[in-house]
N, C-alpha and C. Protein backbone atom coordinates (compact mmCIF):
# COMPACT_ATOMS: atom_id res chain seq x y z
N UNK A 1 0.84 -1.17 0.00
CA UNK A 1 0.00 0.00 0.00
C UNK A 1 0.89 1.23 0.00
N UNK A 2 0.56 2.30 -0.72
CA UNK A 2 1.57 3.15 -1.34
C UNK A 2 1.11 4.23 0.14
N UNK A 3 2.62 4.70 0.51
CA UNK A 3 2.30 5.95 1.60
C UNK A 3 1.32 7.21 1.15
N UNK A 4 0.95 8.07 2.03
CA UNK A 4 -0.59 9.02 1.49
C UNK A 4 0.61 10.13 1.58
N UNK A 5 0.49 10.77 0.64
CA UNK A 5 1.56 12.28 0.50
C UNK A 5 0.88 12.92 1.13
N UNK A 6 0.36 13.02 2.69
CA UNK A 6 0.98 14.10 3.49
C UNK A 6 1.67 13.57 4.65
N UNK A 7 1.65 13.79 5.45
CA UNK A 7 2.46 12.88 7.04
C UNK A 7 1.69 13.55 7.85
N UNK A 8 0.86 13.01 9.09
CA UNK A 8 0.56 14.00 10.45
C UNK A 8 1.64 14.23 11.23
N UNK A 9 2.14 14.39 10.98
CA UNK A 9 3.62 15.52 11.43
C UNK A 9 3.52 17.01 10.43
N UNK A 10 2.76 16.34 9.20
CA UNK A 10 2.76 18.41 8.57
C UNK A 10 1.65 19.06 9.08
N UNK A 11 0.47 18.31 10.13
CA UNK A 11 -0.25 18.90 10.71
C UNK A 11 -0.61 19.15 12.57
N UNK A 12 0.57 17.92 12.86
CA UNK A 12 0.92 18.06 14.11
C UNK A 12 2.27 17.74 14.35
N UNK A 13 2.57 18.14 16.00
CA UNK A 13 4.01 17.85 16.49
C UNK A 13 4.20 16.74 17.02
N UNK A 14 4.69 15.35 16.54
CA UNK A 14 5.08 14.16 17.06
C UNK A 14 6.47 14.03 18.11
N UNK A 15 6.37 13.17 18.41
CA UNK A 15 8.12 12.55 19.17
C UNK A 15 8.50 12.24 18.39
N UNK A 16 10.00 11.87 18.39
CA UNK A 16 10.63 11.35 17.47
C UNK A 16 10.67 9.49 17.69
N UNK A 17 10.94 8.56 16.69
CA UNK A 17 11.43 7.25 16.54
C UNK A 17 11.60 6.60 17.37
N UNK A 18 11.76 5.63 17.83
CA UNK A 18 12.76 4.82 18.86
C UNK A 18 13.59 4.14 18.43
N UNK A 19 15.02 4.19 18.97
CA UNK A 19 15.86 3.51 17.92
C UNK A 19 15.84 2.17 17.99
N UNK A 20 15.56 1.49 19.02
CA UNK A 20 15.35 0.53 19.03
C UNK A 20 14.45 -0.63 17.99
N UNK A 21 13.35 0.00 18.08
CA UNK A 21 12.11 -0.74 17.16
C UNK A 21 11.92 0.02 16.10
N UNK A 22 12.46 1.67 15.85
CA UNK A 22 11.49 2.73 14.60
C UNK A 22 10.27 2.35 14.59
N UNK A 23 9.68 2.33 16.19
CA UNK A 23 8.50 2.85 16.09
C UNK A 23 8.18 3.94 17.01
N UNK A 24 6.85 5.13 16.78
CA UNK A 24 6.98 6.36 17.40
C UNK A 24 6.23 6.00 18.88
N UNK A 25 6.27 6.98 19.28
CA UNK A 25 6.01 7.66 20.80
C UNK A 25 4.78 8.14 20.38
N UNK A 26 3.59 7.94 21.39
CA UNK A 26 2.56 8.45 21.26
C UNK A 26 2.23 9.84 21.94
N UNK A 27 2.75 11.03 22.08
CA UNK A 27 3.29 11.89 22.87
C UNK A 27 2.38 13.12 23.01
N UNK A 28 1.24 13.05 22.04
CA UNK A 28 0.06 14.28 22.30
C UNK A 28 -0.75 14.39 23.51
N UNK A 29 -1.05 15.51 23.67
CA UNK A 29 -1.53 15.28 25.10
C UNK A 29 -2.85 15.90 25.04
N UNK A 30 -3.64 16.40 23.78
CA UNK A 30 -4.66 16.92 23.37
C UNK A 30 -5.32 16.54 22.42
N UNK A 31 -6.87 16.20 22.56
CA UNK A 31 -7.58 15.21 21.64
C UNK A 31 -7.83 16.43 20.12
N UNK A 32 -7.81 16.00 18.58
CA UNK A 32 -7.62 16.51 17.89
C UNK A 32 -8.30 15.96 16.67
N UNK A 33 -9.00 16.38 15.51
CA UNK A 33 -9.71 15.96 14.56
C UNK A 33 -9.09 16.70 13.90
N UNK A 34 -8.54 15.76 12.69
CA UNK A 34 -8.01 16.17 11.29
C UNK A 34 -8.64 15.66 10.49
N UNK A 35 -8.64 16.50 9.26
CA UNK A 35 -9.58 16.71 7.68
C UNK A 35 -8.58 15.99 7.24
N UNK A 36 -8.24 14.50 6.64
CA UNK A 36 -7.29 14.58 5.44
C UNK A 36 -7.46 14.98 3.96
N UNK A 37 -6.91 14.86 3.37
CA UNK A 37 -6.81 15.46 2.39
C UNK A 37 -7.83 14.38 0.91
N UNK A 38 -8.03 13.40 1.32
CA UNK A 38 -8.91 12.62 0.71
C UNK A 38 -10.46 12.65 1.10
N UNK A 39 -10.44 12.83 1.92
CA UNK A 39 -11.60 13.29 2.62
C UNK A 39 -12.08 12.00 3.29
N UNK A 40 -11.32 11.60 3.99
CA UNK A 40 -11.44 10.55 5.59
C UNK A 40 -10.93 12.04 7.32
N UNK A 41 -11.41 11.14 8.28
CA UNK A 41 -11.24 12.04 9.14
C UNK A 41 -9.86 11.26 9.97
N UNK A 42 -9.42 11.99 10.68
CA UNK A 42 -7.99 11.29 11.73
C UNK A 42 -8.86 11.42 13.24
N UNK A 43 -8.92 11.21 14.37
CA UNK A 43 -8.97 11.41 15.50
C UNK A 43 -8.05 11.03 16.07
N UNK A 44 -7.49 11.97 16.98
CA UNK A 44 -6.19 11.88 17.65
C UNK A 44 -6.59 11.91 18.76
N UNK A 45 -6.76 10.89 20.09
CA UNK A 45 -7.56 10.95 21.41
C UNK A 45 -6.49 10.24 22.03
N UNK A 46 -5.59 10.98 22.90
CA UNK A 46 -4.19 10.62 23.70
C UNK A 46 -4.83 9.37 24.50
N UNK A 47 -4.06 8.46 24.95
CA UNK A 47 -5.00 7.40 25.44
C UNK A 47 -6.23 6.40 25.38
N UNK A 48 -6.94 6.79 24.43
CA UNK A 48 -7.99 6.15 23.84
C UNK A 48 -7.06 4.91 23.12
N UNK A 49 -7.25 3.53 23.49
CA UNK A 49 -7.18 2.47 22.61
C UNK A 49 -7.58 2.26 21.27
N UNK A 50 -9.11 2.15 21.62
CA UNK A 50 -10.69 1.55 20.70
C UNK A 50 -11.70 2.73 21.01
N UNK A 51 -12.43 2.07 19.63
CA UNK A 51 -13.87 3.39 19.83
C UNK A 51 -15.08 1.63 19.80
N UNK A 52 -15.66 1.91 20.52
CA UNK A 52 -17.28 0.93 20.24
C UNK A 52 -17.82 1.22 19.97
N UNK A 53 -18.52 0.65 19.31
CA UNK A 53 -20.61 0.79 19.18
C UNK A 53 -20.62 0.65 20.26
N UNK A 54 -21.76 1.34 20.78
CA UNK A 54 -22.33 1.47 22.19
C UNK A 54 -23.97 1.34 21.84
N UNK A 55 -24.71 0.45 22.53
CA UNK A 55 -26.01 0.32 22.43
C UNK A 55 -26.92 1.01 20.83
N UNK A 56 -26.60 0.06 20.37
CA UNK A 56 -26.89 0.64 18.33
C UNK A 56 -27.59 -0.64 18.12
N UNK A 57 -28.21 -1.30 18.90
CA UNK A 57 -29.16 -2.33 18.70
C UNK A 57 -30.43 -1.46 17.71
N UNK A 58 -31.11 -0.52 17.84
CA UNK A 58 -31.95 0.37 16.63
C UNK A 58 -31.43 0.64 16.10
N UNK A 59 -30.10 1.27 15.65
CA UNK A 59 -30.05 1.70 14.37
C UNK A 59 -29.45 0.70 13.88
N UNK A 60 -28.92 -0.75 14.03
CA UNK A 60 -28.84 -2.08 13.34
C UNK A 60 -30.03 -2.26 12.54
N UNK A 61 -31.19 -2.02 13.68
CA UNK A 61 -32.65 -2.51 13.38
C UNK A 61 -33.16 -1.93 11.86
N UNK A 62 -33.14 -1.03 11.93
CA UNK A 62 -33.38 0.24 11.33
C UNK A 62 -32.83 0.43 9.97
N UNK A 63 -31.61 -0.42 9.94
CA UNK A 63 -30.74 -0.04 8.87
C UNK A 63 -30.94 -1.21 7.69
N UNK A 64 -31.34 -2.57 8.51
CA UNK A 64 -31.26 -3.69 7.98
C UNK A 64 -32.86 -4.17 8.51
N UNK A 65 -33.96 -3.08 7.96
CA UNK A 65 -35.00 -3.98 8.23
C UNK A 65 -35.64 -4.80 7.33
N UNK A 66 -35.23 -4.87 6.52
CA UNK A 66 -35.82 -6.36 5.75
C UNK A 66 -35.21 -7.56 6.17
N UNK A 67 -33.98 -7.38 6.91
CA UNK A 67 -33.47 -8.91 7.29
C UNK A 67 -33.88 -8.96 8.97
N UNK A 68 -34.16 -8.03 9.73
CA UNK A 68 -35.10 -7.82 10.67
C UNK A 68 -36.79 -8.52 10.75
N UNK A 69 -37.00 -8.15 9.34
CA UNK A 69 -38.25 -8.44 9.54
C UNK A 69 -38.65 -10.05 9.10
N UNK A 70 -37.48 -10.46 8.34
CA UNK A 70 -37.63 -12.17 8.40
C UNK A 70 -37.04 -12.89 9.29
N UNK A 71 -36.31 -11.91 9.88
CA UNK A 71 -35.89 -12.77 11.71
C UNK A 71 -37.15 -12.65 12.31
N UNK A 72 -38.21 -12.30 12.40
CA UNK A 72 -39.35 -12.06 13.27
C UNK A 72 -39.57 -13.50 13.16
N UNK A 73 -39.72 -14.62 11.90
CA UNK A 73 -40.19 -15.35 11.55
C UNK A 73 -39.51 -16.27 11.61
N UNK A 74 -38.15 -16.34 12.53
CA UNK A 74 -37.08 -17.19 13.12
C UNK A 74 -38.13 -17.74 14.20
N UNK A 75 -37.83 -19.61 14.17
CA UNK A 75 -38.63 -20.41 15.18
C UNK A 75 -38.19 -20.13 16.47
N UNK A 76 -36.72 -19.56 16.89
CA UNK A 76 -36.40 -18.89 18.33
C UNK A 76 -36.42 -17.33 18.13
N UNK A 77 -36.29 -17.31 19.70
CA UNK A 77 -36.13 -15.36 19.52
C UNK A 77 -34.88 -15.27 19.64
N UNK A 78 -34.00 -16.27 19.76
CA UNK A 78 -32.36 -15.86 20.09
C UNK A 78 -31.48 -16.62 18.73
N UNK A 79 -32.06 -16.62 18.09
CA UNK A 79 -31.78 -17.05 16.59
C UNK A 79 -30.50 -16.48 16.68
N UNK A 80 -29.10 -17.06 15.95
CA UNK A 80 -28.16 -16.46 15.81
C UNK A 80 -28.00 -16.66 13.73
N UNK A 81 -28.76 -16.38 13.25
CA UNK A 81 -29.00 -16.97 12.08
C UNK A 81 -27.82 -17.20 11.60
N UNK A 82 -27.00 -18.32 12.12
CA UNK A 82 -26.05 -18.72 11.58
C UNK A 82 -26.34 -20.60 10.90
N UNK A 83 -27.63 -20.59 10.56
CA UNK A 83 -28.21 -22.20 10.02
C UNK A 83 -28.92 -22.66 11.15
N UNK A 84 -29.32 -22.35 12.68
CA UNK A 84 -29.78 -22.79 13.35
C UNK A 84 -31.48 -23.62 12.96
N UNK A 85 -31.68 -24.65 13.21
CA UNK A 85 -32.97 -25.00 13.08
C UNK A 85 -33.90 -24.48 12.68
N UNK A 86 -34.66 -24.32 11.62
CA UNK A 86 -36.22 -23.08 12.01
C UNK A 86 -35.39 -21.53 11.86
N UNK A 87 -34.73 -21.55 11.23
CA UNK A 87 -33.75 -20.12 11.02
C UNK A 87 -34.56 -19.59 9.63
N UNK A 88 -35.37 -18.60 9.69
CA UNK A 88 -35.75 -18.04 8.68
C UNK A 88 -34.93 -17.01 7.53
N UNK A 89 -33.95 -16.80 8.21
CA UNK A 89 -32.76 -15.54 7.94
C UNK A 89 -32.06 -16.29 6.83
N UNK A 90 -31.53 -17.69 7.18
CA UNK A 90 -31.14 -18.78 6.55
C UNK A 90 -31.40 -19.04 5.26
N UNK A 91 -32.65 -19.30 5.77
CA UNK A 91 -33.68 -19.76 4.50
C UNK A 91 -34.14 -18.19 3.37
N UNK A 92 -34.50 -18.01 3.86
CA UNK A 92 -34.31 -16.51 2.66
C UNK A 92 -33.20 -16.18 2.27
N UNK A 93 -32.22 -16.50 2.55
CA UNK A 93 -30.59 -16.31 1.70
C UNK A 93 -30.24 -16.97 1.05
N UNK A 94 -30.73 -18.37 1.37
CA UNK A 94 -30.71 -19.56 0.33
C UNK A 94 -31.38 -19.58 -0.88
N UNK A 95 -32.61 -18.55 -0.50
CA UNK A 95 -33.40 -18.69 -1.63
C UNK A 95 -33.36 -17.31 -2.37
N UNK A 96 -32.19 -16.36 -2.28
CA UNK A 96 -31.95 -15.48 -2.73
C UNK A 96 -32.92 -14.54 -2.66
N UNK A 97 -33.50 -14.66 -1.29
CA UNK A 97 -34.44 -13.25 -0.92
C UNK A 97 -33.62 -12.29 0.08
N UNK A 98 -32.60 -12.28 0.12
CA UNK A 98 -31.87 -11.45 0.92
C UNK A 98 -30.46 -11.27 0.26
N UNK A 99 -30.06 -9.78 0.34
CA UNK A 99 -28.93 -9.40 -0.03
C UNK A 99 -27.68 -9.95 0.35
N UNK A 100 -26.93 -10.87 -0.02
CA UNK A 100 -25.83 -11.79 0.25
C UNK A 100 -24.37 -10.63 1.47
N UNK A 101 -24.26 -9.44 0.62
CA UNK A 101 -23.70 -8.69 1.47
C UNK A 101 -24.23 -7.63 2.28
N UNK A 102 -25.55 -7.50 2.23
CA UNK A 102 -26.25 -7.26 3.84
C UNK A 102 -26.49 -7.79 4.88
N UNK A 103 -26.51 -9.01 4.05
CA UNK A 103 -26.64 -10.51 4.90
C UNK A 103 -25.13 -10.77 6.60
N UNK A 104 -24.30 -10.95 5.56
CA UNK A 104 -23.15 -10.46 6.02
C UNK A 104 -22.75 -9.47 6.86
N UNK A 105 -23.03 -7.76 6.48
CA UNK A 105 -23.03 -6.79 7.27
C UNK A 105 -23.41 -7.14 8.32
N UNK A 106 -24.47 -6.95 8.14
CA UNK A 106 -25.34 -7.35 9.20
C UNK A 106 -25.10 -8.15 10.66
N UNK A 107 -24.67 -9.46 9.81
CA UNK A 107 -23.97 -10.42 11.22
C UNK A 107 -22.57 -10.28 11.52
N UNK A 108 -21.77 -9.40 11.08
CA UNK A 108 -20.74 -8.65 11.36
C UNK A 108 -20.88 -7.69 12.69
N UNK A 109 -22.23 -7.12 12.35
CA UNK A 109 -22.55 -5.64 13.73
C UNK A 109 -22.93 -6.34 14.82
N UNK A 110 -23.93 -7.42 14.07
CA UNK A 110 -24.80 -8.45 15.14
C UNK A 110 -23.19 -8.84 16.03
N UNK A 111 -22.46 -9.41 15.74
CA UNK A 111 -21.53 -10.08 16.85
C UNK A 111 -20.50 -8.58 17.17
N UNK A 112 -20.60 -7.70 16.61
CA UNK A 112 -19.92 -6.33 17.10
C UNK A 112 -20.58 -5.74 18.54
N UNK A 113 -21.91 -6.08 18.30
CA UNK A 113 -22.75 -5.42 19.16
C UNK A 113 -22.63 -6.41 20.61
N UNK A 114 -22.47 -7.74 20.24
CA UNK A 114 -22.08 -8.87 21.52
C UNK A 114 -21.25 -9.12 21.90
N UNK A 115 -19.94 -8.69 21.10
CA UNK A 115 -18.63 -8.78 21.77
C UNK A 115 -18.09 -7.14 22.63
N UNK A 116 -19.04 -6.36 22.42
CA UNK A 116 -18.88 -4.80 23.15
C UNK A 116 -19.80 -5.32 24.34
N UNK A 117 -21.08 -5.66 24.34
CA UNK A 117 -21.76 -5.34 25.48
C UNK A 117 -21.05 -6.48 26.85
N UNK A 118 -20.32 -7.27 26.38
CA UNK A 118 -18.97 -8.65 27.01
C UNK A 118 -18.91 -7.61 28.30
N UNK A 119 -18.81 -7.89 29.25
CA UNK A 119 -17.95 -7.00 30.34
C UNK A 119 -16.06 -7.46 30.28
N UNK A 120 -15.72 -6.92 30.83
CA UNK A 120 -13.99 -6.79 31.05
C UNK A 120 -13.43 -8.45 31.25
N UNK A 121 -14.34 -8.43 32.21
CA UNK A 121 -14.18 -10.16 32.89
C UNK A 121 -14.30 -10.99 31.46
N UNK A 122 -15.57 -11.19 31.45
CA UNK A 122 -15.90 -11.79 30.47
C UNK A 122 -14.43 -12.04 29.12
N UNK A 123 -13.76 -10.62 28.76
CA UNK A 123 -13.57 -11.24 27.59
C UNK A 123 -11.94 -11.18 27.88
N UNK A 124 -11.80 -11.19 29.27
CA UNK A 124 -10.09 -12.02 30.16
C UNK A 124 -10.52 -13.13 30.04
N UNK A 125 -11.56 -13.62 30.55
CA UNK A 125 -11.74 -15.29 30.12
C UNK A 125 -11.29 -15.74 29.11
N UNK A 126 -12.57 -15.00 28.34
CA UNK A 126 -12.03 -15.67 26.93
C UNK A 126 -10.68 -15.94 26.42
N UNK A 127 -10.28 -15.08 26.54
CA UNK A 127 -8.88 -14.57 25.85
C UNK A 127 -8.04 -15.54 26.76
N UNK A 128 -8.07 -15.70 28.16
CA UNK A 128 -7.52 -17.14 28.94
C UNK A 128 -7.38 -18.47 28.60
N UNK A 129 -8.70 -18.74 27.93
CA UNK A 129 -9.34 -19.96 27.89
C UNK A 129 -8.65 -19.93 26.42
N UNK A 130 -8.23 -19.47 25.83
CA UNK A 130 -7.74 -19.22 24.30
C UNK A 130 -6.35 -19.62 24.19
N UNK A 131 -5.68 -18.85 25.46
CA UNK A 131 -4.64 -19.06 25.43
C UNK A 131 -3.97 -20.67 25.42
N UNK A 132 -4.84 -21.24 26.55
CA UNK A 132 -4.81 -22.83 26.99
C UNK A 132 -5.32 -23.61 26.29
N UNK A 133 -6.26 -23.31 25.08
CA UNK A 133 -6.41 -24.40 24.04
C UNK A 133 -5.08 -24.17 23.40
N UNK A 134 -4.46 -23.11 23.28
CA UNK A 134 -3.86 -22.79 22.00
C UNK A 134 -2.12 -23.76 22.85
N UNK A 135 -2.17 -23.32 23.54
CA UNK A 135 -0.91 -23.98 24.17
C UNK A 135 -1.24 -25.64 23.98
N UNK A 136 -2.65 -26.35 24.32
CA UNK A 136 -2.83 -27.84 24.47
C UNK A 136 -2.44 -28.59 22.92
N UNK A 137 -3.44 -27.08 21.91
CA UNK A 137 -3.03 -27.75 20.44
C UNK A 137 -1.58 -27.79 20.08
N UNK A 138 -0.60 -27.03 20.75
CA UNK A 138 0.98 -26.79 20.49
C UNK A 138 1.60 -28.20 21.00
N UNK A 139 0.91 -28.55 22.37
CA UNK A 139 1.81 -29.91 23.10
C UNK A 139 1.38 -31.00 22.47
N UNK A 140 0.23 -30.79 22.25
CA UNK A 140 -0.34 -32.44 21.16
C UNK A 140 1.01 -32.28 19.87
N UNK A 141 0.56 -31.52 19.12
CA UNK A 141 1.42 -31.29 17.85
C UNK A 141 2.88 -31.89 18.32
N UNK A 142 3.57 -31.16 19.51
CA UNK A 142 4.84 -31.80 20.10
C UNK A 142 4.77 -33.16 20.20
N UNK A 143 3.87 -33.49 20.40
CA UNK A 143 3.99 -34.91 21.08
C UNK A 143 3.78 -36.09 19.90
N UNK A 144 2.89 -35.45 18.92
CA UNK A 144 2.57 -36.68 17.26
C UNK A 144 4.42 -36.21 16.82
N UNK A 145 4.81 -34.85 16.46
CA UNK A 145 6.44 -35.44 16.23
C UNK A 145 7.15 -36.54 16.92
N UNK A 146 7.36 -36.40 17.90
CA UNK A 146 7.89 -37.38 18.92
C UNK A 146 7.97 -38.72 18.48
């Protein structure tokens, strides 16, 4: 991917490098919105990690109501229309009554919206419990060489 001819250094003051890694210092200490020059926005928020969706369960609704309105007609209410039984969402995609990449969108936000509302705990677990499969699949693997 080709660099964007300007640098945010010609619109703000950075730190310099580290020699170690050449990578920078995050060193602003004031939140900041830049125009680029393509016309995308920058937000510069000192400390901010991540941005979430925060409670956008309606405007999901709202945005995607035709695939809303054949989930009504899902045999559960907790349908994850991922092929579940009696999945109406399913079945209208199969039968090419639903937009293949709305379809998609859609269950993209759907698990955006469930992996934000996760509390802290919750997704140390996970990320625990991840770690220890991932280590069990490493010692098996060790052990069929053997």
């Amino acid at each position: 991917m080709a660099s964007p001819p300007w640098s945010i250094a010609d619109v703000q003051e950075t730190g310099a490098t580290r020699e170690g890694d050449a990578k920078g210092r995050h060193t602003t200490t004031s939140r900041s919105l830049h125009v680029l020059p393509a016309g995308g926005l920058l937000l510069d928020s000192p400390g901010l990690r991540e941005l979430q969706l925060s409670d956008c369960a309606e405007g999901v609704a709202s945005l995607f109501e035709e695939i809303e309105a054949v989930a009504r007609s899902c045999r559960f209410n907790d349908c994850r229309h991922q092929g579940e039984a009696g999945c109406a969402v399913a079945a209208a995609a199969e039968n090419d009554e639903l937009d293949p990449r709305r379809l998609t969108n859609y269950l993209k936000l759907i698990a955006e919206q469930e992996r934000a509302a996760e509390t802290l705990v919750e997704k140390r677990r996970k990320d625990k419990n991840f770690g220890k499969m991932y280590k069990r699949v490493l010692n098996q693997k060790r052990k069929e060489k053997s």
